[in-house]
C-alpha atoms as a PDB file:
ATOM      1  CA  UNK A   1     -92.438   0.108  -4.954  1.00  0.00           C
ATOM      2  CA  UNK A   2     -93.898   1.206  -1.876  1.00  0.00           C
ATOM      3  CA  UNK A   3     -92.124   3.337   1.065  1.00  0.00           C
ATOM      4  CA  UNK A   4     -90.344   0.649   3.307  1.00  0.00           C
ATOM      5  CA  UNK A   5     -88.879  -1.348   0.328  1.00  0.00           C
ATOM      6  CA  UNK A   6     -87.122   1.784  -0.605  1.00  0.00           C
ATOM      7  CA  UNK A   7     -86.159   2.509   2.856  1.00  0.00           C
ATOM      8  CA  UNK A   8     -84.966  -1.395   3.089  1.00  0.00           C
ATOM      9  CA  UNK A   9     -83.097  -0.935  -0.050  1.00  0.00           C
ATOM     10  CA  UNK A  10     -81.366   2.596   1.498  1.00  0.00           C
ATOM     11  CA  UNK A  11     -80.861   0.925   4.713  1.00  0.00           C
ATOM     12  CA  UNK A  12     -78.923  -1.971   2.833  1.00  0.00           C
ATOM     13  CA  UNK A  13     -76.964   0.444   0.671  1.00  0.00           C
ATOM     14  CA  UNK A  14     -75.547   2.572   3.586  1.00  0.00           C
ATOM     15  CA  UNK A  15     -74.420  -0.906   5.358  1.00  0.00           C
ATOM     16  CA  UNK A  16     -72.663  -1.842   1.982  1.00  0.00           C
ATOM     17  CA  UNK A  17     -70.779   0.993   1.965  1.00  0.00           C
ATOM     18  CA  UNK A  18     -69.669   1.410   5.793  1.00  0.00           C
ATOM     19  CA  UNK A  19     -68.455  -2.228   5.543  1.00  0.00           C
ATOM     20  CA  UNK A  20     -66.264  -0.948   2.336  1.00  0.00           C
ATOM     21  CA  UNK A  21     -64.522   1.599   3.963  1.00  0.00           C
ATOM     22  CA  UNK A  22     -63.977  -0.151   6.927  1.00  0.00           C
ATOM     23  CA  UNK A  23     -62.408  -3.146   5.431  1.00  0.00           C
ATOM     24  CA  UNK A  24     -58.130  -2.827   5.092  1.00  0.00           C
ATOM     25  CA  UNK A  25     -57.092  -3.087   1.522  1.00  0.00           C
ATOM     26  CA  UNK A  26     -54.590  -5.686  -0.007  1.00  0.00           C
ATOM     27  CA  UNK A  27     -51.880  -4.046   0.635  1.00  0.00           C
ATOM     28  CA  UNK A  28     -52.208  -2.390   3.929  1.00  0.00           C
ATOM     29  CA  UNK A  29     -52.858  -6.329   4.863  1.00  0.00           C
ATOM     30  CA  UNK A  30     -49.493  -6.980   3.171  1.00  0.00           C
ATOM     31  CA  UNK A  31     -47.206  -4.443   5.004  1.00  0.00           C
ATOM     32  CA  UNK A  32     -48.768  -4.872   8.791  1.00  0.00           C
ATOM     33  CA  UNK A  33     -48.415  -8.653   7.535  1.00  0.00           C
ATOM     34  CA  UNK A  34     -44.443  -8.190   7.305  1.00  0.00           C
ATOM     35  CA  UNK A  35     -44.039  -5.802  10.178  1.00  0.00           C
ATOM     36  CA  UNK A  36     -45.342  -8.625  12.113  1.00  0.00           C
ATOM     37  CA  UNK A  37     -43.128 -10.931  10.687  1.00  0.00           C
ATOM     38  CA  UNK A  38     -40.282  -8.641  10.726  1.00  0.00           C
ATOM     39  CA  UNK A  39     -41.180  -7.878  14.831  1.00  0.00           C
ATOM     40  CA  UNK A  40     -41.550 -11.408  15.778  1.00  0.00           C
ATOM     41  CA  UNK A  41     -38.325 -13.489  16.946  1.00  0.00           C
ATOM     42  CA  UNK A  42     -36.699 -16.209  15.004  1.00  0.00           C
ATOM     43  CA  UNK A  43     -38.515 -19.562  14.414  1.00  0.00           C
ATOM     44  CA  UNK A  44     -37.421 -22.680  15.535  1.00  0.00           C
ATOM     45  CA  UNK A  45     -36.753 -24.934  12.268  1.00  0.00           C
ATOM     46  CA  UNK A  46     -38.418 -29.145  12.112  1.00  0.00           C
ATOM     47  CA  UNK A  47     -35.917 -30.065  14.776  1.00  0.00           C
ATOM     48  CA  UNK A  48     -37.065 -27.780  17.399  1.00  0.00           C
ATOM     49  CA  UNK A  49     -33.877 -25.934  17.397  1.00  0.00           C
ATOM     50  CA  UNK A  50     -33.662 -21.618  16.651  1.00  0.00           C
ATOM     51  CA  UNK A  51     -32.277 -20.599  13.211  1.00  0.00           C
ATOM     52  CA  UNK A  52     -28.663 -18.893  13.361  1.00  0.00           C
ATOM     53  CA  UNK A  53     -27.345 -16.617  11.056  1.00  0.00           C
ATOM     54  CA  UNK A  54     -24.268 -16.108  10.752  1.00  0.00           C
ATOM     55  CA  UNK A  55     -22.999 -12.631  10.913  1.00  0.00           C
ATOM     56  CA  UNK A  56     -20.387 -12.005   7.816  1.00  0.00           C
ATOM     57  CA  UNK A  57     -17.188 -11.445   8.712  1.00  0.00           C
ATOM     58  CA  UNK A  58     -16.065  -8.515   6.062  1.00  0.00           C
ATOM     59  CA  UNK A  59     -12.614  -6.572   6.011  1.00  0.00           C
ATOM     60  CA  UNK A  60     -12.886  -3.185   5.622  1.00  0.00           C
ATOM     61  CA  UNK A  61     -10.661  -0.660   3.904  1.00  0.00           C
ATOM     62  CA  UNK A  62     -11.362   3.149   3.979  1.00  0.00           C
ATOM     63  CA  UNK A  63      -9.719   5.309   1.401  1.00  0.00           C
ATOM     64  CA  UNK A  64      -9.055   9.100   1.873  1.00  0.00           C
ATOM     65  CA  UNK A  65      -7.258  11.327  -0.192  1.00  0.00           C
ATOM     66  CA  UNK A  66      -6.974  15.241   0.897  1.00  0.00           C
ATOM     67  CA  UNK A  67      -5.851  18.149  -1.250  1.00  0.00           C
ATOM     68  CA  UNK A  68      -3.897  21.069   0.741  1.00  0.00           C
ATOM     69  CA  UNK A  69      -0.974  23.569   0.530  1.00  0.00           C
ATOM     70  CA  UNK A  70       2.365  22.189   0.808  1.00  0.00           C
ATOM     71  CA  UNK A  71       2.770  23.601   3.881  1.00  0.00           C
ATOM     72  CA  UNK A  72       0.230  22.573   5.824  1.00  0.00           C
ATOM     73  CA  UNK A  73       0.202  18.684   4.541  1.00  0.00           C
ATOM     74  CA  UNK A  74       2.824  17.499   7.806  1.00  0.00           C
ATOM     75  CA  UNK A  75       0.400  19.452   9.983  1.00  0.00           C
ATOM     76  CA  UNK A  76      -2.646  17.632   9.000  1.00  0.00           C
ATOM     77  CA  UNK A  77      -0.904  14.222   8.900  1.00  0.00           C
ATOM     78  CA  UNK A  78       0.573  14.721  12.478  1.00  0.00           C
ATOM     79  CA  UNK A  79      -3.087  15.244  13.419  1.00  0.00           C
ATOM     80  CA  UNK A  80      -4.028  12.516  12.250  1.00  0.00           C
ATOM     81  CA  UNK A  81      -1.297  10.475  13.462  1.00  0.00           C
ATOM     82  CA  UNK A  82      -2.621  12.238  17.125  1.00  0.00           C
ATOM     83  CA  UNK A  83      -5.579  11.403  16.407  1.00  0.00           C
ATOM     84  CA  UNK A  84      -4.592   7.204  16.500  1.00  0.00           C
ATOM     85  CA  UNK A  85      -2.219   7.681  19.453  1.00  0.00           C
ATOM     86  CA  UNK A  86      -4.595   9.115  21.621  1.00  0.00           C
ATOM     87  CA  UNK A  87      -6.611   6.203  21.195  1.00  0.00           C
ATOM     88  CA  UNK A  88      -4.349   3.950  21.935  1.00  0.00           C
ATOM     89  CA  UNK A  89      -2.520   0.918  20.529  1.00  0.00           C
ATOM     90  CA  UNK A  90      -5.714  -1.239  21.223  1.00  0.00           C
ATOM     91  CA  UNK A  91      -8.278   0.610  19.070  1.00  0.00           C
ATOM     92  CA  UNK A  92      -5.199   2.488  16.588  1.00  0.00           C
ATOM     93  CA  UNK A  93      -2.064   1.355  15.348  1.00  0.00           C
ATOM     94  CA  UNK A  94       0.121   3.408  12.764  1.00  0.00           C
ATOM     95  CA  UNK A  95       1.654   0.725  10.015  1.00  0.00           C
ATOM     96  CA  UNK A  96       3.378   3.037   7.749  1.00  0.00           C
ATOM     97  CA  UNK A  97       3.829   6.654   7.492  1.00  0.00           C
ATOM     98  CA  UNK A  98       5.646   8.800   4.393  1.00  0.00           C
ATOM     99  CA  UNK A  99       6.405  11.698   3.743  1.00  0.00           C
ATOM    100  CA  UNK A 100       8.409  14.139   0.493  1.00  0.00           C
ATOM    101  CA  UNK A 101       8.155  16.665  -1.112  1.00  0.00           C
ATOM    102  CA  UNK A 102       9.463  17.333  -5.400  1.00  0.00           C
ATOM    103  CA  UNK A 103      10.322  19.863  -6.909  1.00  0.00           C
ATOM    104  CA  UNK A 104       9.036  23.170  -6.752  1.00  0.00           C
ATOM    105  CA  UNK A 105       6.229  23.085  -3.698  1.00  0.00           C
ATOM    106  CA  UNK A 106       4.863  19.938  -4.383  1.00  0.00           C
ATOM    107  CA  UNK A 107       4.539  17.321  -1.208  1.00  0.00           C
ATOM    108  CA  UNK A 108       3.255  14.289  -0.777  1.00  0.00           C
ATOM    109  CA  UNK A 109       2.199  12.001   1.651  1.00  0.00           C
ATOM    110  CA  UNK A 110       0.581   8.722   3.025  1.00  0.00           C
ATOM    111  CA  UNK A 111      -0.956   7.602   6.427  1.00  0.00           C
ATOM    112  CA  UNK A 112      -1.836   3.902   6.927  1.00  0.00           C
ATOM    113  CA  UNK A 113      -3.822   2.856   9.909  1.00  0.00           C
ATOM    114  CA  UNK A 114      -5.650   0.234  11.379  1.00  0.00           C
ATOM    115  CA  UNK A 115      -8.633   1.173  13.155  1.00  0.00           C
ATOM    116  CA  UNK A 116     -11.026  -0.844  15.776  1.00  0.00           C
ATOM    117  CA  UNK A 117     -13.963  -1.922  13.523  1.00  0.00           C
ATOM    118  CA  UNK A 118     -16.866  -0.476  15.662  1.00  0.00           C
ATOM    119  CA  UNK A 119     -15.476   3.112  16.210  1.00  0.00           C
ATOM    120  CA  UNK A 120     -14.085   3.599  12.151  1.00  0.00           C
ATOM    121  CA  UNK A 121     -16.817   5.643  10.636  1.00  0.00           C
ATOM    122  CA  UNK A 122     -16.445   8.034  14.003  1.00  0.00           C
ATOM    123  CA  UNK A 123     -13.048   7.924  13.412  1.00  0.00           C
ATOM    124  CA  UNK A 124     -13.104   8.468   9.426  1.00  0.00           C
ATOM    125  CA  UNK A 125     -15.451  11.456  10.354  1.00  0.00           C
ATOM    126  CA  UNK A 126     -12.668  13.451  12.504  1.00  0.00           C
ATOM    127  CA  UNK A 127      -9.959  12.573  10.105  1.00  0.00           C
ATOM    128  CA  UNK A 128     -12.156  14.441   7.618  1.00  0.00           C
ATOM    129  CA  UNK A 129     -13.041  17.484  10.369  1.00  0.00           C
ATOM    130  CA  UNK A 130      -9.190  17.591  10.876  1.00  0.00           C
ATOM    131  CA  UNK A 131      -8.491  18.182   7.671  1.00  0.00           C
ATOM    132  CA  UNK A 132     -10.942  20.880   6.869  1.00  0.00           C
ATOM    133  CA  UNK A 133      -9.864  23.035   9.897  1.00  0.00           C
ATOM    134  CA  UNK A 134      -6.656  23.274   7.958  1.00  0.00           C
ATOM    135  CA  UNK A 135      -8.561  24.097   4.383  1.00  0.00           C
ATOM    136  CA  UNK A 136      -7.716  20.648   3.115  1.00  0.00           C
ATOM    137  CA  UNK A 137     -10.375  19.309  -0.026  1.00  0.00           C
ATOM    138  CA  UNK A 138     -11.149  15.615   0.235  1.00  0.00           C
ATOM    139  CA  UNK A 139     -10.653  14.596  -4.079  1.00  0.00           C
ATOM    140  CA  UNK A 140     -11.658  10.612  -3.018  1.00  0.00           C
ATOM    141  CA  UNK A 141     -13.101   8.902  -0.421  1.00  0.00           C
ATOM    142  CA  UNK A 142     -14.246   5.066  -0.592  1.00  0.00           C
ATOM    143  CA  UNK A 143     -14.677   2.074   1.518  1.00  0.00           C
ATOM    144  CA  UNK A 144     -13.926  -1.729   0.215  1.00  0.00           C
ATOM    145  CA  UNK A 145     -14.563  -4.639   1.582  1.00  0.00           C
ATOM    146  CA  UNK A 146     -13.280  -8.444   1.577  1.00  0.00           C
ATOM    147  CA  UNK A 147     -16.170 -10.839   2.968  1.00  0.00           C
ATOM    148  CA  UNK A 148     -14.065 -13.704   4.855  1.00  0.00           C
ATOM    149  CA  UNK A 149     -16.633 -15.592   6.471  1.00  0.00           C
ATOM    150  CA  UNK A 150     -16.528 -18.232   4.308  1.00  0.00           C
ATOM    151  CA  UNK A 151     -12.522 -18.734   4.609  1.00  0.00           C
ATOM    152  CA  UNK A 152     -12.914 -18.337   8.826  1.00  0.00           C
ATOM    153  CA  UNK A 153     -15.282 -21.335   8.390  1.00  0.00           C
ATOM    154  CA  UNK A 154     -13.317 -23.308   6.369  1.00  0.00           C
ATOM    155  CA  UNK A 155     -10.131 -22.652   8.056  1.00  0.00           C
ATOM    156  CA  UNK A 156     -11.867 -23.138  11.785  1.00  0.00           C
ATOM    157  CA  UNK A 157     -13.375 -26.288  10.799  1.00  0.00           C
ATOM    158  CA  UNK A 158      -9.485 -27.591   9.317  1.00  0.00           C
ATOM    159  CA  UNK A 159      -8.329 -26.398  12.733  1.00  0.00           C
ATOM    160  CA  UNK A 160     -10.445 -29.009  14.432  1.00  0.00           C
ATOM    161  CA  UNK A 161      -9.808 -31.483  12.081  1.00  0.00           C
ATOM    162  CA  UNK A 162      -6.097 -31.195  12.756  1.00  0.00           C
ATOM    163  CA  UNK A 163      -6.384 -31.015  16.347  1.00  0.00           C
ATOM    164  CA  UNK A 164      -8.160 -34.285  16.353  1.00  0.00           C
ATOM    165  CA  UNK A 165      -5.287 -36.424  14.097  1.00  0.00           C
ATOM    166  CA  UNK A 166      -2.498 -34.266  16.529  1.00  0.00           C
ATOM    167  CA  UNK A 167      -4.799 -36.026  19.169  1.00  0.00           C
ATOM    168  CA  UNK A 168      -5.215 -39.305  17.947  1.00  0.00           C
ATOM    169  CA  UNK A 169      -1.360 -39.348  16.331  1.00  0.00           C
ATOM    170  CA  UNK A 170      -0.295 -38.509  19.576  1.00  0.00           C
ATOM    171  CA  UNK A 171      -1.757 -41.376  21.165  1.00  0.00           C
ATOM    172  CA  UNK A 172      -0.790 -43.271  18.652  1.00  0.00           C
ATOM    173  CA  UNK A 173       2.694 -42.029  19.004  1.00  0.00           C
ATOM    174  CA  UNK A 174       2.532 -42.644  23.258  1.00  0.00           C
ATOM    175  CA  UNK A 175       1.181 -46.086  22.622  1.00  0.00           C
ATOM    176  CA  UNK A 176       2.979 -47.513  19.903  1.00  0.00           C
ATOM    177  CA  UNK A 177       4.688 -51.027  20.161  1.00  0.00           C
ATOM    178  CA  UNK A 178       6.890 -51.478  16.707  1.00  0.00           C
ATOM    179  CA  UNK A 179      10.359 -51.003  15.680  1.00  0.00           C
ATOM    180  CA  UNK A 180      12.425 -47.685  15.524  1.00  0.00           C
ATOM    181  CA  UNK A 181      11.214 -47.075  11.805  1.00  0.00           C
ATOM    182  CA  UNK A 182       7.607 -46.903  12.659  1.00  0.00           C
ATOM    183  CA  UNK A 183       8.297 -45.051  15.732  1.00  0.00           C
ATOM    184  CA  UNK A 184      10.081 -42.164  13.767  1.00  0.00           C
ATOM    185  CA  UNK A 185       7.238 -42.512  11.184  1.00  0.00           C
ATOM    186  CA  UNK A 186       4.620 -41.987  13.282  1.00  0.00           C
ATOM    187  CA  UNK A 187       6.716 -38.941  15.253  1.00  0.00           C
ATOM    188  CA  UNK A 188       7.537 -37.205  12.313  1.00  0.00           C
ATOM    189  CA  UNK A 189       3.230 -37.196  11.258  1.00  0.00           C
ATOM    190  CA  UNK A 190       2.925 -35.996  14.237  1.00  0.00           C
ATOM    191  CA  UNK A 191       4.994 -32.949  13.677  1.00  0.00           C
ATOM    192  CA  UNK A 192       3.725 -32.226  10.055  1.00  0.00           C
ATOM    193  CA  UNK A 193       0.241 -32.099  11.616  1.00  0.00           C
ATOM    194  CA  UNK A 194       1.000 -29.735  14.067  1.00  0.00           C
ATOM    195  CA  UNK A 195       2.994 -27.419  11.985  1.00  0.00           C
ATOM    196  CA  UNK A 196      -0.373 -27.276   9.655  1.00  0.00           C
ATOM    197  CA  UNK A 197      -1.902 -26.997  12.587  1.00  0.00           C
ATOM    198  CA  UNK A 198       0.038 -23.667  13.691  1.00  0.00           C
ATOM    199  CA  UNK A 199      -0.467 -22.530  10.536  1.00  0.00           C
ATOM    200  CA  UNK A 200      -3.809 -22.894  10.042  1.00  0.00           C
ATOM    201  CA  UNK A 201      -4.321 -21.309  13.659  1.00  0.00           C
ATOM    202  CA  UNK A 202      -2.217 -18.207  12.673  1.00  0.00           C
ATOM    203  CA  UNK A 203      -4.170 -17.638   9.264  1.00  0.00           C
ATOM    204  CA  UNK A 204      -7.363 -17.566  11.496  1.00  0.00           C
ATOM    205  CA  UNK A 205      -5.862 -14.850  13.810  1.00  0.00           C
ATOM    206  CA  UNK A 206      -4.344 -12.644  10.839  1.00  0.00           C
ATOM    207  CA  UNK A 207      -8.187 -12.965   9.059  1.00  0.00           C
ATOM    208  CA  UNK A 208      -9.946 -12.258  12.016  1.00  0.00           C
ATOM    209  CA  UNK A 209      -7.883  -9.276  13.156  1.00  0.00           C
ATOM    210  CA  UNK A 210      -8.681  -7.909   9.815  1.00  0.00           C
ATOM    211  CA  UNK A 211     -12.110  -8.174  10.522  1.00  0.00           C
ATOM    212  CA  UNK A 212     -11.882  -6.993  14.018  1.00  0.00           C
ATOM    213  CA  UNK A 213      -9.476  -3.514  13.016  1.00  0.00           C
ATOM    214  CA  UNK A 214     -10.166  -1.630   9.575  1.00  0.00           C
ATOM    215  CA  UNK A 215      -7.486  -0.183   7.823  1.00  0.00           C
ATOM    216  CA  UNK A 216      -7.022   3.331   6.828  1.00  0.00           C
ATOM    217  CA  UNK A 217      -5.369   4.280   3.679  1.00  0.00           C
ATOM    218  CA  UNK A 218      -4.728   8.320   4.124  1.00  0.00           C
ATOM    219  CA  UNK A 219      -3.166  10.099   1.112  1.00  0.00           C
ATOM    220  CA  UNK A 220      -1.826  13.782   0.895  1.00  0.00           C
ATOM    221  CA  UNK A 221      -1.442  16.038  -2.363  1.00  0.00           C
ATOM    222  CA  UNK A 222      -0.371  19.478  -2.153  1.00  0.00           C
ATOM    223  CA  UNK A 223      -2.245  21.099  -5.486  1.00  0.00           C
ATOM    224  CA  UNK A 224      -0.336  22.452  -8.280  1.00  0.00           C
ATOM    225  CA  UNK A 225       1.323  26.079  -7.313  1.00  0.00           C
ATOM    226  CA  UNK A 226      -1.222  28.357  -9.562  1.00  0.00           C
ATOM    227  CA  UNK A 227      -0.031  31.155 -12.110  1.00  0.00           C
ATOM    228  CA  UNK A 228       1.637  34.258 -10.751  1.00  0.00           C
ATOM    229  CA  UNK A 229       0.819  37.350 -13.086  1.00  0.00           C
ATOM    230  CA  UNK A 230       3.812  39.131 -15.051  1.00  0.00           C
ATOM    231  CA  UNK A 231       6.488  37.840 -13.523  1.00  0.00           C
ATOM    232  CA  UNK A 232       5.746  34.021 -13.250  1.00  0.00           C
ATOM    233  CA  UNK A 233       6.537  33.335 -16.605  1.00  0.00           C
ATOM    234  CA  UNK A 234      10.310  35.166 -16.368  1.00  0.00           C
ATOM    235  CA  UNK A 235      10.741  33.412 -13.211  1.00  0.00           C
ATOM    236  CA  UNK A 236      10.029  30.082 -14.910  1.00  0.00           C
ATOM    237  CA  UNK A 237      12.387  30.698 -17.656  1.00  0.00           C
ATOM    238  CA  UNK A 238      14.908  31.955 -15.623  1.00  0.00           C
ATOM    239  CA  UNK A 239      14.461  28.981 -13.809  1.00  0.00           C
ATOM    240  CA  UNK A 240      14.591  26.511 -16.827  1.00  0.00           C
ATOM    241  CA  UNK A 241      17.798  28.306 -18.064  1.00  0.00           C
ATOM    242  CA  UNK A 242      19.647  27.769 -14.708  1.00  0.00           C
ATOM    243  CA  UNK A 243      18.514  23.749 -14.738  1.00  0.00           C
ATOM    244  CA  UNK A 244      20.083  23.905 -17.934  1.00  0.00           C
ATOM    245  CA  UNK A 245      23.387  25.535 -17.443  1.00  0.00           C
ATOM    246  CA  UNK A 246      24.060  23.297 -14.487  1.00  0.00           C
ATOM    247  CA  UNK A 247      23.015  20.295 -16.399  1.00  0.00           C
ATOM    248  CA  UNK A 248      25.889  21.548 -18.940  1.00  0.00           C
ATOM    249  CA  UNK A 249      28.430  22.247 -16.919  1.00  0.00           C
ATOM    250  CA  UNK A 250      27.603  18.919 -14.869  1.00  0.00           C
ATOM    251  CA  UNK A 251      28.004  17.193 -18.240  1.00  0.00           C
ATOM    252  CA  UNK A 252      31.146  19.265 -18.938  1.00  0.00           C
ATOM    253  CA  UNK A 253      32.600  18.111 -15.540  1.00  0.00           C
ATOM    254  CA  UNK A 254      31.518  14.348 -16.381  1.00  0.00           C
ATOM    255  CA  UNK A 255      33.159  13.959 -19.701  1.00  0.00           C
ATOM    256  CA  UNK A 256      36.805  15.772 -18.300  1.00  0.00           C
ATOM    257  CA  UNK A 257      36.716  13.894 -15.538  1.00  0.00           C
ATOM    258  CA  UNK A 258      36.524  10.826 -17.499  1.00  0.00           C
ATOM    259  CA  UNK A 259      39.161  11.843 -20.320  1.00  0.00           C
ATOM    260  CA  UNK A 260      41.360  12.909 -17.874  1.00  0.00           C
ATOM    261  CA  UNK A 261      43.418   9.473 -17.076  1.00  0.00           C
ATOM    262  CA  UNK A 262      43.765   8.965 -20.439  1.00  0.00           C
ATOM    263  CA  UNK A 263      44.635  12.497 -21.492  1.00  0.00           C
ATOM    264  CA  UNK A 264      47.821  12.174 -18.727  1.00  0.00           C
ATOM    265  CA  UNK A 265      48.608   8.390 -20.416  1.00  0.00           C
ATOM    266  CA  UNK A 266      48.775   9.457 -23.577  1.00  0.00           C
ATOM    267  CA  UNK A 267      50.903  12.442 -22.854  1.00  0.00           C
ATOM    268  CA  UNK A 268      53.334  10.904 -20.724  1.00  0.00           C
ATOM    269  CA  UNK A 269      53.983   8.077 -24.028  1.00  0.00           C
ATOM    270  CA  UNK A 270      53.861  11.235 -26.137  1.00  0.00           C
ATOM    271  CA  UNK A 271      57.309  12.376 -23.669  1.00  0.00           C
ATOM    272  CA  UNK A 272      58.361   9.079 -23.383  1.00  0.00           C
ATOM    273  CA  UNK A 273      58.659   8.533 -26.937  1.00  0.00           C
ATOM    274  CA  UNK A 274      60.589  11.788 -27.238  1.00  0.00           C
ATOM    275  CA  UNK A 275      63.179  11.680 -25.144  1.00  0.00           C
ATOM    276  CA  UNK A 276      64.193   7.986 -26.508  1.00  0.00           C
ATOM    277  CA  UNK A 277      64.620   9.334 -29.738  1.00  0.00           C
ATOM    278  CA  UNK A 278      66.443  12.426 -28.177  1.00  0.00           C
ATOM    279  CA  UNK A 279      69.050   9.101 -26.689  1.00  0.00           C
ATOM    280  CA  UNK A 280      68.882   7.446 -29.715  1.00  0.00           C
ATOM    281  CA  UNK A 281      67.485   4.102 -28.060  1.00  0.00           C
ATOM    282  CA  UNK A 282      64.845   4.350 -30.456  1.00  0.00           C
ATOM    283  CA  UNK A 283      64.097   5.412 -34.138  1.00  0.00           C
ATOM    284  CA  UNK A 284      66.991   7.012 -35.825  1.00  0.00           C
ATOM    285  CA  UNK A 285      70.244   7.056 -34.699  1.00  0.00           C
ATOM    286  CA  UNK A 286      71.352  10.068 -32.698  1.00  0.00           C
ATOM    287  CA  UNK A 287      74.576  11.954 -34.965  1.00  0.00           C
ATOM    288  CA  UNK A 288      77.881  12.573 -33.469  1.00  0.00           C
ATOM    289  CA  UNK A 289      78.773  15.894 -32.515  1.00  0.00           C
ATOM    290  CA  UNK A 290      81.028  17.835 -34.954  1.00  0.00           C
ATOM    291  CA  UNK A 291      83.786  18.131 -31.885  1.00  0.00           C
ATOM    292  CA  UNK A 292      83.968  14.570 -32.337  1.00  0.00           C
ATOM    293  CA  UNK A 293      83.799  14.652 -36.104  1.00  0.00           C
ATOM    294  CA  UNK A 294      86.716  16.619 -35.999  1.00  0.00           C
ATOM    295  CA  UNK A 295      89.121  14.517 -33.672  1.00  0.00           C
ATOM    296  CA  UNK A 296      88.329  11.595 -35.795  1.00  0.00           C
ATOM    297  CA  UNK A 297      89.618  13.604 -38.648  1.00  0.00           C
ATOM    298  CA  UNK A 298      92.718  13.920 -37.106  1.00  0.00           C
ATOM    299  CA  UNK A 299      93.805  10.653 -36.245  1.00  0.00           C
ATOM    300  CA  UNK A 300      92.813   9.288 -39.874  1.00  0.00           C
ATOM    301  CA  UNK A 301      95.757  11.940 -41.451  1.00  0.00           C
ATOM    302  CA  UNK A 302      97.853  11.186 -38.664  1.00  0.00           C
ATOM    303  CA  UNK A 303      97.592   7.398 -39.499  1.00  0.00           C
ATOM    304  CA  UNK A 304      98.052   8.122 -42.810  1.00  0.00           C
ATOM    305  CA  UNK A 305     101.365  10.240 -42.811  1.00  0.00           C
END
């Protein structure tokens, strides 16, 4: 081989290999491939018109529940309950709110809210900051959620349905020419329609305002009071024997207070019964008294002689 076919051959192998690393690899073709895809805007479909998706339409439901001492669980709820007002009845509404408290120093409580959609992860953030400035522990925290879309559809698209038969009954109805029977017919269709009609109408308001305002469920716990040294067991016993000794005595007071009435009957037959057969007016007959015994004496020998 003489020098330039070698230098031909060296030339060809450094153009081989710039052209390798130059090239993009499968993949690298791939991702700028979907970035592309991903960047571009919606394509129209075969009749010329863009694709729509629809956007679901998903109730939300965020669950809190917060840990605390018993005394500071209505402070953290009325923050909360702050926290709703002072955005208003627009973006927060307060459906329920409880509050109690057992026995011993054990309270309880629950917050339920409803909370405008696009501000309820802010919102679920303070509740949480709220609670922490007052040494709460959040022990569960969860979000559900109810996809709708496909009852708003269904119940949008019976809304026009009945809208149209209201329309066309009504007509009907305005341009009838019958007898009283079909007019009351075709009047009382009328009204069935738009009663499903209103219904239908105020199912799609109720489902959409669930989409449009998440609800809060908020629950309190104050944690079980912890063990006090030496004297928390005496105190609990001393306890235990006073819930017992006014369970007794409440007992006590139950039974007397029903044997009572029929204590009183029984003793006022008991006298009753007595004095009759004191009278003689009933059992055995009451003997005479020896005064008389003795003037009845009398008169016999006096008869006699």
């Amino acid at each position: 081989m003489n020098i330039r076919a070698c230098l031909a051959f060296g030339l060809a192998l450094m153009v081989a290999a710039c052209g390798q690393q130059g090239a993009p690899t499968q993949s690298t073709t791939a991702l700028k491939a979907f970035d592309a895809e991903a960047a571009a805007p919606a394509k129209p479909d075969a009749t010329g018109e863009e694709v729509k998706t629809a956007v679901p339409q998903i109730a939300y439901t965020h669950l809190y529940t917060f840990r605390l001492a018993s005394e500071a669980v209505s402070g953290v709820q009325e923050k909360h309950v702050a926290l709703c007002e002072k955005l208003g009845p627009a973006r927060c509404r307060i459906v329920d709110l409880k509050r109690s408290a057992s026995s011993g120093d054990y309270v309880n409580g629950s917050l339920t809210l409803q909370v405008a959609a696009p501000i309820a992860a802010q919102f679920g953030q303070r509740i949480v900051a709220a609670a922490t400035e007052a040494g709460a522990e959040t022990v569960d925290r969860g979000i559900s959620g109810e996809d709708l879309s496909k009852q708003i559809v269904d119940t949008d698209a019976r809304i026009r349905t009945k809208e149209a038969l209201v329309a066309r009954l009504t007509q009907i109805l305005a341009t009838r020419s019958g007898n009283i029977e079909q007019a009351v017919a075709a009047e009382r269709a009328v009204n069935v329609a738009q009663e499903e009609l209103e219904q239908a109408r105020a199912w799609l308001v109720e489902m959409r305002g669930r989409v449009a305002m998440s609800t809060f469920e908020i629950g309190y716990e104050s944690g079980a009071p912890l063990a006090g040294g030496f004297s928390e067991p005496i105190q609990g016993a001393f306890a235990t024997v006073g819930e017992l000794f006014g369970k007794s005595l409440g007992l006590i007071i139950l039974v007397v207070a029903a044997l009572l009435p029929w204590v009183l009957i029984a003793l006022g037959i008991i006298l009753a019964m007595r004095a009759a057969r004191r009278r003689g007016w009933w059992g055995r007959k009451a003997e005479p008294e020896p005064e008389a015994l003795s003037e009845n004496r009398s008169a016999h020998l006096e008869g006699q002689a």
